[in-house]
PDB file of N, CA and C in Angstrom:
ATOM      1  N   UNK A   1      62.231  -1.062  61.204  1.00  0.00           N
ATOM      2  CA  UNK A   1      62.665  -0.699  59.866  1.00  0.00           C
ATOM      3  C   UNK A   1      63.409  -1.863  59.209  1.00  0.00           C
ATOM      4  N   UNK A   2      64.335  -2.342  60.133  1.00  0.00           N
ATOM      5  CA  UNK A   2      64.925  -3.888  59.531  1.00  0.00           C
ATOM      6  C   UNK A   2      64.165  -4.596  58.765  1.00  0.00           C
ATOM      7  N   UNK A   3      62.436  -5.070  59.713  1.00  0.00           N
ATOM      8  CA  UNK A   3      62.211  -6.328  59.631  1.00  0.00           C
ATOM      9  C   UNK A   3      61.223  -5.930  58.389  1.00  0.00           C
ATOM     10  N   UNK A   4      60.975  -4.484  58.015  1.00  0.00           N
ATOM     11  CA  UNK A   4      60.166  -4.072  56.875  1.00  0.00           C
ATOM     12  C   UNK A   4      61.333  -4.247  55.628  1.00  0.00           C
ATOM     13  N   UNK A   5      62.506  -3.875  55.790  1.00  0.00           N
ATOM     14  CA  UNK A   5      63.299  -4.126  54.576  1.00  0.00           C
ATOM     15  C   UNK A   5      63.715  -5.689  54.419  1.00  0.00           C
ATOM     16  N   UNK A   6      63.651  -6.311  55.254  1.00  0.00           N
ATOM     17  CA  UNK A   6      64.234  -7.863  55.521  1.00  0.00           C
ATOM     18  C   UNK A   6      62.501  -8.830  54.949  1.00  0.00           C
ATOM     19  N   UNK A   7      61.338  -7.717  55.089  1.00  0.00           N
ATOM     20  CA  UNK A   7      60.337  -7.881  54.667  1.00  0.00           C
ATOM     21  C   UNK A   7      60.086  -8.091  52.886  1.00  0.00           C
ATOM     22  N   UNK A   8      60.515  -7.161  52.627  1.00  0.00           N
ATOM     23  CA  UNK A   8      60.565  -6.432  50.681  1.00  0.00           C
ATOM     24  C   UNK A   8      61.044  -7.536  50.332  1.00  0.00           C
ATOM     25  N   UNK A   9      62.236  -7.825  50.797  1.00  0.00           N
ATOM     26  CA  UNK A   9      63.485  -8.679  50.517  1.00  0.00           C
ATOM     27  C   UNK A   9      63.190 -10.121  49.584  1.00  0.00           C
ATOM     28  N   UNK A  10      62.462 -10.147  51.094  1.00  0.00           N
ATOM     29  CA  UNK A  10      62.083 -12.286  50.623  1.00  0.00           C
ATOM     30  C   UNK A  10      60.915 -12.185  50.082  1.00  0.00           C
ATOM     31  N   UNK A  11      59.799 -10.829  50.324  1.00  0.00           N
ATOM     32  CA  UNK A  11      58.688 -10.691  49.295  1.00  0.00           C
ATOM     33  C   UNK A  11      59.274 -10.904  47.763  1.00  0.00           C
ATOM     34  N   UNK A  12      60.244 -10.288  47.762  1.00  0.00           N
ATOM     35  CA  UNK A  12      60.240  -9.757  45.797  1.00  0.00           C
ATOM     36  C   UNK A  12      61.574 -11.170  45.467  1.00  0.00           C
ATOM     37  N   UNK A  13      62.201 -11.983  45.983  1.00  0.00           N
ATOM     38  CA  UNK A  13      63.063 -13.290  45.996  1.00  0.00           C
ATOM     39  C   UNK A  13      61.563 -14.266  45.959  1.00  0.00           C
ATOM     40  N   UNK A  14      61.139 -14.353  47.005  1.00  0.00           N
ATOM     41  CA  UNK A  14      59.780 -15.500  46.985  1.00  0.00           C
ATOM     42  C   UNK A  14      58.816 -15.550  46.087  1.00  0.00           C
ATOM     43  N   UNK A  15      58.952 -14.452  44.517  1.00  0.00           N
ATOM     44  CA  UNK A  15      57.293 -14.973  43.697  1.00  0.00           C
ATOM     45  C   UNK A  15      57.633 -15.613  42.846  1.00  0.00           C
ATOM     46  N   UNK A  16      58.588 -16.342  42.769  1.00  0.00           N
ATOM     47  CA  UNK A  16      58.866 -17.492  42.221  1.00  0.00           C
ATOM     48  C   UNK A  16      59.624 -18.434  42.668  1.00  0.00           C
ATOM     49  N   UNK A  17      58.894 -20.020  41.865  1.00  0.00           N
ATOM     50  CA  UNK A  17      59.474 -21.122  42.916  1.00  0.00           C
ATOM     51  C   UNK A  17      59.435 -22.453  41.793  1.00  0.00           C
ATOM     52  N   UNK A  18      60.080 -23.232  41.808  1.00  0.00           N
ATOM     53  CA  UNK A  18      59.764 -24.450  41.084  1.00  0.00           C
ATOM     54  C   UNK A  18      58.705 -25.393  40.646  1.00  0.00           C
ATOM     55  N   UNK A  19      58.151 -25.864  40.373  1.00  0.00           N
ATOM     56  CA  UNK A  19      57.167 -26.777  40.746  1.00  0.00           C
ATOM     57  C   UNK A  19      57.662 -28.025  41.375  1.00  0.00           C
ATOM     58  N   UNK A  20      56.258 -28.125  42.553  1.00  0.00           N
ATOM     59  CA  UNK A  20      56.443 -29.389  43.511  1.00  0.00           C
ATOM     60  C   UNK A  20      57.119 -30.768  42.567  1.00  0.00           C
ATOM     61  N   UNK A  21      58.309 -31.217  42.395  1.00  0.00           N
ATOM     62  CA  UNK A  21      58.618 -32.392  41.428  1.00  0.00           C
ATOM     63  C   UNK A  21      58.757 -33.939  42.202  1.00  0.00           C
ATOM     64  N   UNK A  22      57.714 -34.022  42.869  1.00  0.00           N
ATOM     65  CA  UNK A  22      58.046 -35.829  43.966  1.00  0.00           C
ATOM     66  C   UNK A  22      56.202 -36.091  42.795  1.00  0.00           C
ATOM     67  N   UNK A  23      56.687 -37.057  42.609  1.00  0.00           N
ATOM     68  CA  UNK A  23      55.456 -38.207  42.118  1.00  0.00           C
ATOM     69  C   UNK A  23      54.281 -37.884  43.120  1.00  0.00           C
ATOM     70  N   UNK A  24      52.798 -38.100  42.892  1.00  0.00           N
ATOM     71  CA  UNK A  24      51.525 -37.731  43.098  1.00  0.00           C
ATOM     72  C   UNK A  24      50.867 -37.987  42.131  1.00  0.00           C
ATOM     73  N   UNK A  25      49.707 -38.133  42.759  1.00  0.00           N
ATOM     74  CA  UNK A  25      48.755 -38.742  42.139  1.00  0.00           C
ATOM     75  C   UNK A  25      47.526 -37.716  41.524  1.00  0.00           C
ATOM     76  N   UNK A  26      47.436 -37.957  40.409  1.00  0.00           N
ATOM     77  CA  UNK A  26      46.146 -37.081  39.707  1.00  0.00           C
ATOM     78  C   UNK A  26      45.254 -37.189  39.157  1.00  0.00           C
ATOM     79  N   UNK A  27      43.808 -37.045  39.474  1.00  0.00           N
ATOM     80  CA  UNK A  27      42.725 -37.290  38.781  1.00  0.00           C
ATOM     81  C   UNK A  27      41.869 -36.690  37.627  1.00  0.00           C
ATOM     82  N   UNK A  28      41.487 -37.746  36.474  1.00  0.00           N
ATOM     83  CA  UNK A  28      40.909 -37.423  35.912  1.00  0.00           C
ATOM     84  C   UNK A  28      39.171 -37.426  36.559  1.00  0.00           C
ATOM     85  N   UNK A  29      38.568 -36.538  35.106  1.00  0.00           N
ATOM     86  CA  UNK A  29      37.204 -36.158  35.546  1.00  0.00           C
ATOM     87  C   UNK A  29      36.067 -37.513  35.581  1.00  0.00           C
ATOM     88  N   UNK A  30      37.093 -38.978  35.249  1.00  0.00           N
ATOM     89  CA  UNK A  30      36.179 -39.858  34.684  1.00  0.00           C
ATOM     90  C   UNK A  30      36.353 -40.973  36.495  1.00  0.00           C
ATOM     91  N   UNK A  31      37.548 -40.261  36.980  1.00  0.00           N
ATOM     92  CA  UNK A  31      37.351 -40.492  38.219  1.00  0.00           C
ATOM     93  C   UNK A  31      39.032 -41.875  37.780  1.00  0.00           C
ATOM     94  N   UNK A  32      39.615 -41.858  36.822  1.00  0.00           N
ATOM     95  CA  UNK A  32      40.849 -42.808  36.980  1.00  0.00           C
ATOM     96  C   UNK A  32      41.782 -42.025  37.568  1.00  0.00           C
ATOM     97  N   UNK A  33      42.663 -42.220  37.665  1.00  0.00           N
ATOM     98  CA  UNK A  33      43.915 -41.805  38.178  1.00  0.00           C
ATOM     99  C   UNK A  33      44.988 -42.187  37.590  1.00  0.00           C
ATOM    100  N   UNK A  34      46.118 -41.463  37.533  1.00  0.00           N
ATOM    101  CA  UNK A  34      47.670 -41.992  37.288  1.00  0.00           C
ATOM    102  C   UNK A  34      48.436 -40.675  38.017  1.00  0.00           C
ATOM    103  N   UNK A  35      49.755 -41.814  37.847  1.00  0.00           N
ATOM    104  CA  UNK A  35      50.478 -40.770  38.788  1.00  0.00           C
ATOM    105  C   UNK A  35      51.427 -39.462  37.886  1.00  0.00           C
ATOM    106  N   UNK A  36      52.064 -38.774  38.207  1.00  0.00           N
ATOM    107  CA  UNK A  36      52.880 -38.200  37.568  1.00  0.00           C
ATOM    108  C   UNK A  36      53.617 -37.021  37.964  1.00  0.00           C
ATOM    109  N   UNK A  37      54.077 -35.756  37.857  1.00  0.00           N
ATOM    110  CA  UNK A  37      55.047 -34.898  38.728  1.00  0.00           C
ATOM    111  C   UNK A  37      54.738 -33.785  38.081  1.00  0.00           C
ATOM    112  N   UNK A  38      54.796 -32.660  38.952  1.00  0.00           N
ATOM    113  CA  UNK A  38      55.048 -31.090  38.447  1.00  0.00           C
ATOM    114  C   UNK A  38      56.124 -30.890  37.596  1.00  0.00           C
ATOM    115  N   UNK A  39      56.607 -30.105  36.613  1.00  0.00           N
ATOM    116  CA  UNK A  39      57.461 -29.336  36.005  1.00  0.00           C
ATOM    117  C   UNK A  39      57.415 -28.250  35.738  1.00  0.00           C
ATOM    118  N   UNK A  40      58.727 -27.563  35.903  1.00  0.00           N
ATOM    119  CA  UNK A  40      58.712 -26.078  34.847  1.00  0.00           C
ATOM    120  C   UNK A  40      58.524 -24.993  36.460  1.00  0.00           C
ATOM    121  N   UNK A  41      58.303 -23.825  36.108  1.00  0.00           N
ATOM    122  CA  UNK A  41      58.374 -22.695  36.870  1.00  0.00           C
ATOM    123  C   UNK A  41      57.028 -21.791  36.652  1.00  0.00           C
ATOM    124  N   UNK A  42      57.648 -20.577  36.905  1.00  0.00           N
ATOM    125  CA  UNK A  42      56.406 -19.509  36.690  1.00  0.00           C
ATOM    126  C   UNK A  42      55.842 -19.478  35.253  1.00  0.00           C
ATOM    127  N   UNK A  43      57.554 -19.296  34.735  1.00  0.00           N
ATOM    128  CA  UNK A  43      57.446 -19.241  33.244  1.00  0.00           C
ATOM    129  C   UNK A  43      56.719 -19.988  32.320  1.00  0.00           C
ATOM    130  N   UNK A  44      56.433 -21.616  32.778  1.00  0.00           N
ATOM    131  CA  UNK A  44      56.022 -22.852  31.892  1.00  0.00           C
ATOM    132  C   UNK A  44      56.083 -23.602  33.034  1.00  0.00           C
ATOM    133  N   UNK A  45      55.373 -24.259  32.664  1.00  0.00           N
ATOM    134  CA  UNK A  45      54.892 -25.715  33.575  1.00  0.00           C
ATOM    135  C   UNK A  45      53.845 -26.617  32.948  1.00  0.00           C
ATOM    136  N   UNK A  46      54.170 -27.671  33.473  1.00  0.00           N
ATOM    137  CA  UNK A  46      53.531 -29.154  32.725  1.00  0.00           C
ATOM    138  C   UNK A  46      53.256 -29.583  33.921  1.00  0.00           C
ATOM    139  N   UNK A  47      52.615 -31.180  33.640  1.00  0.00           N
ATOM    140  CA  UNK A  47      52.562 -32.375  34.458  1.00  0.00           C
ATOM    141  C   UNK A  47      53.372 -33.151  33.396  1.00  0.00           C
ATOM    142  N   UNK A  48      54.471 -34.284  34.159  1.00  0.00           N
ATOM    143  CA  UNK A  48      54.870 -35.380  33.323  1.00  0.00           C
ATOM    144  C   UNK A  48      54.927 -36.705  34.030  1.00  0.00           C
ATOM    145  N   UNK A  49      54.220 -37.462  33.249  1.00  0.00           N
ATOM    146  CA  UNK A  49      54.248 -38.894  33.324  1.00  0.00           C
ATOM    147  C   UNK A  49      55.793 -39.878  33.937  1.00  0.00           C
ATOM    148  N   UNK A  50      55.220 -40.764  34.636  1.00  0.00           N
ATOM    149  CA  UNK A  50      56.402 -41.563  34.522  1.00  0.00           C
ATOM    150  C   UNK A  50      57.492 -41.814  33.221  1.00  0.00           C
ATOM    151  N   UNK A  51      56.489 -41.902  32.504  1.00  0.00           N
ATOM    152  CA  UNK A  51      56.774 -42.266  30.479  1.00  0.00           C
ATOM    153  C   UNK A  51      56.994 -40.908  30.145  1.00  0.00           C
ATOM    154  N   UNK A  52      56.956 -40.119  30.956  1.00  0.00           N
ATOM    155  CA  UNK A  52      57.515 -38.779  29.897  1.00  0.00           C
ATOM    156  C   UNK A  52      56.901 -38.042  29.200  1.00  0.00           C
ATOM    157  N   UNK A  53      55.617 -38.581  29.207  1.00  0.00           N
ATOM    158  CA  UNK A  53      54.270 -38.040  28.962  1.00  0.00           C
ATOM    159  C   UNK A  53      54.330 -36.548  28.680  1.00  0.00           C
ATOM    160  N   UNK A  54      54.357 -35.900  28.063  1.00  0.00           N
ATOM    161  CA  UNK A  54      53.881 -34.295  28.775  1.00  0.00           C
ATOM    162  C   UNK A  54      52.463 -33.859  28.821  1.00  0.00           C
ATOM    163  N   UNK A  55      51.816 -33.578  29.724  1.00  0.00           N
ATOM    164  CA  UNK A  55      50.290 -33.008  29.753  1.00  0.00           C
ATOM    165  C   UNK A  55      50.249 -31.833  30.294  1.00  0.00           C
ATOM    166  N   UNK A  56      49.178 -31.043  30.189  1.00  0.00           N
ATOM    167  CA  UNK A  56      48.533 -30.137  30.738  1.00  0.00           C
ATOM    168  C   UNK A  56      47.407 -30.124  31.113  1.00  0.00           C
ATOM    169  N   UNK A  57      46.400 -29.770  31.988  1.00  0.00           N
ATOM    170  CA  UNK A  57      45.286 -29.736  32.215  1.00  0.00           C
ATOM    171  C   UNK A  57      44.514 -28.841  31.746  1.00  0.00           C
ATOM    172  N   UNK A  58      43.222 -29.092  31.244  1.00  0.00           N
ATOM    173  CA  UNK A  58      41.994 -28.583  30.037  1.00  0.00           C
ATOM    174  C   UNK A  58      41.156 -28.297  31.163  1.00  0.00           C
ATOM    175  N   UNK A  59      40.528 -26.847  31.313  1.00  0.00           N
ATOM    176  CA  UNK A  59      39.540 -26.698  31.925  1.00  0.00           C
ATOM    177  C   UNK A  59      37.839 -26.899  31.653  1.00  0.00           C
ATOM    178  N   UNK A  60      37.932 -26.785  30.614  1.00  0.00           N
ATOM    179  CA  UNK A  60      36.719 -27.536  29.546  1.00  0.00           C
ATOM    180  C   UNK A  60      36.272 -28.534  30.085  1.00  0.00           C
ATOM    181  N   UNK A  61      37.260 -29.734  29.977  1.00  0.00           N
ATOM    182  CA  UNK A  61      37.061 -31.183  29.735  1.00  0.00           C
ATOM    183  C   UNK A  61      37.471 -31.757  31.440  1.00  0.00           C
ATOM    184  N   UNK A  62      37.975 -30.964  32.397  1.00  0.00           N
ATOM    185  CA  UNK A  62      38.475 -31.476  33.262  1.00  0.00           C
ATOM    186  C   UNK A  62      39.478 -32.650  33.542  1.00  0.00           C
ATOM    187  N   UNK A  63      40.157 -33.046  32.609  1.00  0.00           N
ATOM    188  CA  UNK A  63      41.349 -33.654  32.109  1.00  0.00           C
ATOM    189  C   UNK A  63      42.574 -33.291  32.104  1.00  0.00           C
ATOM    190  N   UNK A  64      43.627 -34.202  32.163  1.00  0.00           N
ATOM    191  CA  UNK A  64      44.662 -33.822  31.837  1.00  0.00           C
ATOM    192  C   UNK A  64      44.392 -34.666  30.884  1.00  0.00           C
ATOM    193  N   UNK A  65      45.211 -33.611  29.396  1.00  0.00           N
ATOM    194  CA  UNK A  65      45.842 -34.071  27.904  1.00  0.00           C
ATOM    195  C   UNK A  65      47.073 -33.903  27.752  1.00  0.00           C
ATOM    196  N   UNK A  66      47.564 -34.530  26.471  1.00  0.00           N
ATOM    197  CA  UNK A  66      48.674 -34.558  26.160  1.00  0.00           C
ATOM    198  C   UNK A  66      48.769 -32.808  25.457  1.00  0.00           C
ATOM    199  N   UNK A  67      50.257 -32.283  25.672  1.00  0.00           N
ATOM    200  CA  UNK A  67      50.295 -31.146  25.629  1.00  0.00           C
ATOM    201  C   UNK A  67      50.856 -31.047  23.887  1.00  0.00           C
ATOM    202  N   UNK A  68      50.809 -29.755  23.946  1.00  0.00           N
ATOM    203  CA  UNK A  68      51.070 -29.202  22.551  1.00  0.00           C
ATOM    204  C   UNK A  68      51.551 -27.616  22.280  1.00  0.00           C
ATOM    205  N   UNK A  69      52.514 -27.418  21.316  1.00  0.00           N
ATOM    206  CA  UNK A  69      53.010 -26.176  21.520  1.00  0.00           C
ATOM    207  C   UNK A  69      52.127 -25.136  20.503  1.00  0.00           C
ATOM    208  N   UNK A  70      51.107 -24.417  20.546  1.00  0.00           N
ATOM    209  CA  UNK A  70      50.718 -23.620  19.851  1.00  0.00           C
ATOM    210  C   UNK A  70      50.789 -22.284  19.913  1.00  0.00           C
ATOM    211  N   UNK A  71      51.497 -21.166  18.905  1.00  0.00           N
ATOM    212  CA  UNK A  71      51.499 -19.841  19.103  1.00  0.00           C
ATOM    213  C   UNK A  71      52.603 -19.976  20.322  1.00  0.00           C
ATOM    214  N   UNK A  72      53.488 -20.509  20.128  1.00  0.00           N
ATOM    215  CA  UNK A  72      54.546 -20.445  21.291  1.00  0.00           C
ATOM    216  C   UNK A  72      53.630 -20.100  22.700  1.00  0.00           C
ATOM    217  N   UNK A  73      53.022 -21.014  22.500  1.00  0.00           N
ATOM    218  CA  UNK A  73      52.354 -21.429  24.523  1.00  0.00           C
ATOM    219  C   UNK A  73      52.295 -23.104  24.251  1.00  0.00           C
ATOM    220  N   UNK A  74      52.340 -23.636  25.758  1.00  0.00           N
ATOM    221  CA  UNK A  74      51.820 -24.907  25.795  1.00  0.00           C
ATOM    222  C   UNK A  74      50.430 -24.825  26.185  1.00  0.00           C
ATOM    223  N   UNK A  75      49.947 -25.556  25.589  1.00  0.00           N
ATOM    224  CA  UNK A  75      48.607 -25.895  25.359  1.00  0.00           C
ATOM    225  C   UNK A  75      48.185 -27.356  25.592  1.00  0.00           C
ATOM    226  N   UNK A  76      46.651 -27.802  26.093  1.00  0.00           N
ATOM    227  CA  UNK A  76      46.097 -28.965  26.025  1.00  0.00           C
ATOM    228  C   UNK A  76      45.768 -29.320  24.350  1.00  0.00           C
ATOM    229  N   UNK A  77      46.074 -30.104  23.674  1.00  0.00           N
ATOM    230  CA  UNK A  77      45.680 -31.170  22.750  1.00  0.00           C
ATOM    231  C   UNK A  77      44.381 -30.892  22.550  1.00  0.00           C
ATOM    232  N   UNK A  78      43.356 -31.592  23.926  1.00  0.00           N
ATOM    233  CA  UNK A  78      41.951 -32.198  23.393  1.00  0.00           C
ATOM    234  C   UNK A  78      41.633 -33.639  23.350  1.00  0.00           C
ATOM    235  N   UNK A  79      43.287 -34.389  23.402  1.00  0.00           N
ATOM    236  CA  UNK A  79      43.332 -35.752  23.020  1.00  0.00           C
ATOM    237  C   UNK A  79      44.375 -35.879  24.810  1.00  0.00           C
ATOM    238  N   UNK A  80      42.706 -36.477  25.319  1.00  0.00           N
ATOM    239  CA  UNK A  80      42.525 -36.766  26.771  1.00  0.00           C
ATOM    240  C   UNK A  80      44.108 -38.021  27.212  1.00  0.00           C
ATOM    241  N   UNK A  81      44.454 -38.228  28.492  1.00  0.00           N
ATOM    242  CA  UNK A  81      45.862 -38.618  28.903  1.00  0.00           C
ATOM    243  C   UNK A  81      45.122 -40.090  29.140  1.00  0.00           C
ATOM    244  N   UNK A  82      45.571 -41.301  28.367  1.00  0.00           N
ATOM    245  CA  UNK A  82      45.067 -42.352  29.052  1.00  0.00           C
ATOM    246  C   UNK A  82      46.337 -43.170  29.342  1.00  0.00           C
ATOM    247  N   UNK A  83      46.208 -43.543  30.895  1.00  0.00           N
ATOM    248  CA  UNK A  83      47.538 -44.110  31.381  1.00  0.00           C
ATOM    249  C   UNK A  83      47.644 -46.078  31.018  1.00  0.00           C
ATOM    250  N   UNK A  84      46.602 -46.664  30.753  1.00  0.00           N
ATOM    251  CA  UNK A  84      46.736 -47.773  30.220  1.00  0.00           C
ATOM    252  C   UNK A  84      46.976 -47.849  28.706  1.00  0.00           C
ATOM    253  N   UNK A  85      47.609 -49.038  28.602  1.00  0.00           N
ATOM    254  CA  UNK A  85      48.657 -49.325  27.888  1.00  0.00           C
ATOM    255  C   UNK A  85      47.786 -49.719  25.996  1.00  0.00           C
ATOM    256  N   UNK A  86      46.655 -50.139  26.322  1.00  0.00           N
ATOM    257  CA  UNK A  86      45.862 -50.221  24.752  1.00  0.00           C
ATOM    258  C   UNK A  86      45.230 -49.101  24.714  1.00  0.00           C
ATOM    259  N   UNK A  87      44.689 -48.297  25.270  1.00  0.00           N
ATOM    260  CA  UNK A  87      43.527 -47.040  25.226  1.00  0.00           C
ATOM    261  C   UNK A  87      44.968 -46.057  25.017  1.00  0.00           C
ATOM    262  N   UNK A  88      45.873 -45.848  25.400  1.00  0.00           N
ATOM    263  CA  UNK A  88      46.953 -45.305  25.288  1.00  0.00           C
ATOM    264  C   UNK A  88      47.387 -45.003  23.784  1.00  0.00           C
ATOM    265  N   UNK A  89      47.644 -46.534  23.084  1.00  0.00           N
ATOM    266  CA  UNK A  89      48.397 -46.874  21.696  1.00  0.00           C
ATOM    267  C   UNK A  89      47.411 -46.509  21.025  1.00  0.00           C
ATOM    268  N   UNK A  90      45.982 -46.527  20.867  1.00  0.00           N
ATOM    269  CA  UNK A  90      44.605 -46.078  20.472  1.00  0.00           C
ATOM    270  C   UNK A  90      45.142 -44.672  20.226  1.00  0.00           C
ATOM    271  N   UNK A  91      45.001 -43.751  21.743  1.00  0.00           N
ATOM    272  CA  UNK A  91      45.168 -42.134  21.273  1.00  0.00           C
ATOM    273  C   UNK A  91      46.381 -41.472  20.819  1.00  0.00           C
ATOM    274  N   UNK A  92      46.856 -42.141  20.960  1.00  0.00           N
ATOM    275  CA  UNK A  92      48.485 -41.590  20.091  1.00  0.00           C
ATOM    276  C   UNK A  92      48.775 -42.004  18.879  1.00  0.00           C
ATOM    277  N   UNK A  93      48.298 -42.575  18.272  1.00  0.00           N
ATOM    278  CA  UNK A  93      47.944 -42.855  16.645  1.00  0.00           C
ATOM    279  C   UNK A  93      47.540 -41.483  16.303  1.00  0.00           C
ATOM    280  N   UNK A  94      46.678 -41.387  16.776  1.00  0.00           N
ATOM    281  CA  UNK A  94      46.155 -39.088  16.917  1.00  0.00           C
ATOM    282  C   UNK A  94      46.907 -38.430  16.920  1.00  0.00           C
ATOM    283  N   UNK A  95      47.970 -38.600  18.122  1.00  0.00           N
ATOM    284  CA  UNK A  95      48.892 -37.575  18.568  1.00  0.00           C
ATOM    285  C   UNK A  95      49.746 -37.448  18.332  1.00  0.00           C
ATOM    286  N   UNK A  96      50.568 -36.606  18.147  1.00  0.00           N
ATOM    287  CA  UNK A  96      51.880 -36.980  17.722  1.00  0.00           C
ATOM    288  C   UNK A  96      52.090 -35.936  19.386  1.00  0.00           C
ATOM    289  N   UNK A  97      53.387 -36.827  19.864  1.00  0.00           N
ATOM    290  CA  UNK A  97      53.845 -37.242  21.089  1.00  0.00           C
ATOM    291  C   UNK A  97      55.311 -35.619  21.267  1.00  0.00           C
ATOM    292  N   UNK A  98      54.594 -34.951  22.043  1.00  0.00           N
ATOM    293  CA  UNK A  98      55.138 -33.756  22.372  1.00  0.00           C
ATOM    294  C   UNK A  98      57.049 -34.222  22.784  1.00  0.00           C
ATOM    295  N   UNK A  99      58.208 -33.112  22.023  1.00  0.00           N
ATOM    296  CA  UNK A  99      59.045 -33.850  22.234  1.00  0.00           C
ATOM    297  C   UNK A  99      60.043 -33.242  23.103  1.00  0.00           C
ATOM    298  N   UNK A 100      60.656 -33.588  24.289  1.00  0.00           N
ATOM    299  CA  UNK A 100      61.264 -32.524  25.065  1.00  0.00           C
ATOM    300  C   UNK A 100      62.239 -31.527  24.624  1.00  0.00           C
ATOM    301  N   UNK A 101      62.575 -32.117  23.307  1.00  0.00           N
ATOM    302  CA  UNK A 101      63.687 -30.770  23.123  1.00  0.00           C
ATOM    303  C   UNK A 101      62.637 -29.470  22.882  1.00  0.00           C
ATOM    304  N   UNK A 102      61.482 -29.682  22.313  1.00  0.00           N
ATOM    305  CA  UNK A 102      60.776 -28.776  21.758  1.00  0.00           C
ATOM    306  C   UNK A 102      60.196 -28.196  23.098  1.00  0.00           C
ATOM    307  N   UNK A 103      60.025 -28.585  24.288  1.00  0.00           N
ATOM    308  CA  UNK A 103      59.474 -27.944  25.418  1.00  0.00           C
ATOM    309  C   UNK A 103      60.319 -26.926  26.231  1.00  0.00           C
ATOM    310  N   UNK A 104      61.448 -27.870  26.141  1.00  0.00           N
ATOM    311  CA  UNK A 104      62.460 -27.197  26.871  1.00  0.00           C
ATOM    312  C   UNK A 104      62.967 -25.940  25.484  1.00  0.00           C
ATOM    313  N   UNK A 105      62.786 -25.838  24.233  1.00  0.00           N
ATOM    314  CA  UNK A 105      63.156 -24.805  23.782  1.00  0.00           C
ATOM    315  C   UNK A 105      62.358 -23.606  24.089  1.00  0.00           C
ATOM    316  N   UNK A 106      60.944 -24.068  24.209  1.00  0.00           N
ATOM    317  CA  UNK A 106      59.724 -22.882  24.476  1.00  0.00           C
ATOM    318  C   UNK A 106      60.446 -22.621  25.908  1.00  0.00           C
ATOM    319  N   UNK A 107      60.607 -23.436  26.808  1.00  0.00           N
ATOM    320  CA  UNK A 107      60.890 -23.323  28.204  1.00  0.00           C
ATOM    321  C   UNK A 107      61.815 -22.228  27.896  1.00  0.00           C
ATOM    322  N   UNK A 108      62.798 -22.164  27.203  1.00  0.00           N
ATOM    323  CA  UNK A 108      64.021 -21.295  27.369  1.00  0.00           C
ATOM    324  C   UNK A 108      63.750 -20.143  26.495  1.00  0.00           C
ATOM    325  N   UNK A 109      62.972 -20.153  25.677  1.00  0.00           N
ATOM    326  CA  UNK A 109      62.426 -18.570  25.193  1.00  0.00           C
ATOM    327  C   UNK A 109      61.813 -18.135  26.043  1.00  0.00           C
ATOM    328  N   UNK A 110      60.918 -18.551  27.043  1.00  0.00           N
ATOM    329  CA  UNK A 110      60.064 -17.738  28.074  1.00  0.00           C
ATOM    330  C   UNK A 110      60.762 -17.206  28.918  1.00  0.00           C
ATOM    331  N   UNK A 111      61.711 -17.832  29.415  1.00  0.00           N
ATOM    332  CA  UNK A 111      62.557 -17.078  30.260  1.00  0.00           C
ATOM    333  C   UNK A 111      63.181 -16.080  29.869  1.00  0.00           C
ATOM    334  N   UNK A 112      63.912 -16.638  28.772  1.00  0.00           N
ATOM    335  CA  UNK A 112      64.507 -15.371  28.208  1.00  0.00           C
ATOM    336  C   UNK A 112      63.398 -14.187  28.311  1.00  0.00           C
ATOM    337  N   UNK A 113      62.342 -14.319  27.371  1.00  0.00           N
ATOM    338  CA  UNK A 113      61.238 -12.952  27.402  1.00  0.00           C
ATOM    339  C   UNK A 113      61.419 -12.481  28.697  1.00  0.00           C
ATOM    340  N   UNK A 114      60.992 -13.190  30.040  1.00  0.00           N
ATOM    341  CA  UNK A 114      60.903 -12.712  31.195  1.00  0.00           C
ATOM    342  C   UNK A 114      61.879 -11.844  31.513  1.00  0.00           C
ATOM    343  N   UNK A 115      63.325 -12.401  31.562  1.00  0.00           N
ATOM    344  CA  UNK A 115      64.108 -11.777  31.920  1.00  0.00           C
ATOM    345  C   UNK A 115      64.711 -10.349  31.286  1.00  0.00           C
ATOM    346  N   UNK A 116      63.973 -10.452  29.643  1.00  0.00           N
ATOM    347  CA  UNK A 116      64.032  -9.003  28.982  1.00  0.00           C
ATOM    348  C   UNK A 116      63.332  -8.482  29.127  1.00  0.00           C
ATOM    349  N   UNK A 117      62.131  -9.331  29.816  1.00  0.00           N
ATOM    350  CA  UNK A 117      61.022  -7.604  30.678  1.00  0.00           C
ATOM    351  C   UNK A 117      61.469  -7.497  31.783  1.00  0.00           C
ATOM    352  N   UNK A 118      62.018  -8.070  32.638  1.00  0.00           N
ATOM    353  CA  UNK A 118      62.710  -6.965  33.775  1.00  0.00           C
ATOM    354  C   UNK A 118      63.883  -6.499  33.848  1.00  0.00           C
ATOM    355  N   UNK A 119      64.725  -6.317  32.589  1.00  0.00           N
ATOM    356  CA  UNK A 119      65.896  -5.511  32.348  1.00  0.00           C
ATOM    357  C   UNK A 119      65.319  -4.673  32.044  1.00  0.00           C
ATOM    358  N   UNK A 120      63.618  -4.313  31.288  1.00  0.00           N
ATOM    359  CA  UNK A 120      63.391  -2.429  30.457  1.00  0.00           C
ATOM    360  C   UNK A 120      62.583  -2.253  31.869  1.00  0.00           C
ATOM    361  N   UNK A 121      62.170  -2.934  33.009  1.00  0.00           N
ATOM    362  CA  UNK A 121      61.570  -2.128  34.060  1.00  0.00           C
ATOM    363  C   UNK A 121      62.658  -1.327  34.771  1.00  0.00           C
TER     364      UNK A 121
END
């Protein structure tokens, strides 16, 4: 009976967890690579660049893009992640460059939501 309640316990503590945040390496569909790190939680999560980059990955295109806040979600762009330094200055003339206060504000409305749906459960 313990090890069933000691069971529940770390079940309903354990479905949420951080994202992995140590540097790794990630591939695009064109077969380049760059490196960059997990962020965010259940609630929101990114990939970010050394540079601060923020991306998300497009299942479409098999890419990571630069991210974007639409309808209060983060979202892929469309405007593919290029980690060199001229193909880079090229696609961000496009983009306008996702800005962390604005992530971390979505970041902190989601939680909030979360946490006001499990105060009415």
């Amino acid at each position: 009976m313990k090890f069933l309640l000691l069971f529940f316990f770390l079940l309903n503590t354990l479905q949420a967890a951080p994202a992995f945040d140590k540097m790794r390496e990630f591939k695009q569909a064109d077969g380049t690579t760059f490196m960059a790190k997990g962020q965010g939680n259940q609630h929101l999560n990114w990939i970010e660049t050394k540079n601060g980059d923020i991306l998300r990955y497009n299942q479409k295109s098999k890419n990571y893009e630069y991210a974007q806040i639409v309808d209060n979600t983060l979202k892929a762009s469309g405007e593919k992640y290029q980690s060199s330094r001229a193909l880079k200055a090229k696609s961000l003339k496009t983009q306008t460059k996702l800005s962390k206060d604005s992530l971390y504000n979505l970041w902190s409305q989601k939680r909030a939501e979360a946490r006001a749906k499990r105060a009415v459960k």
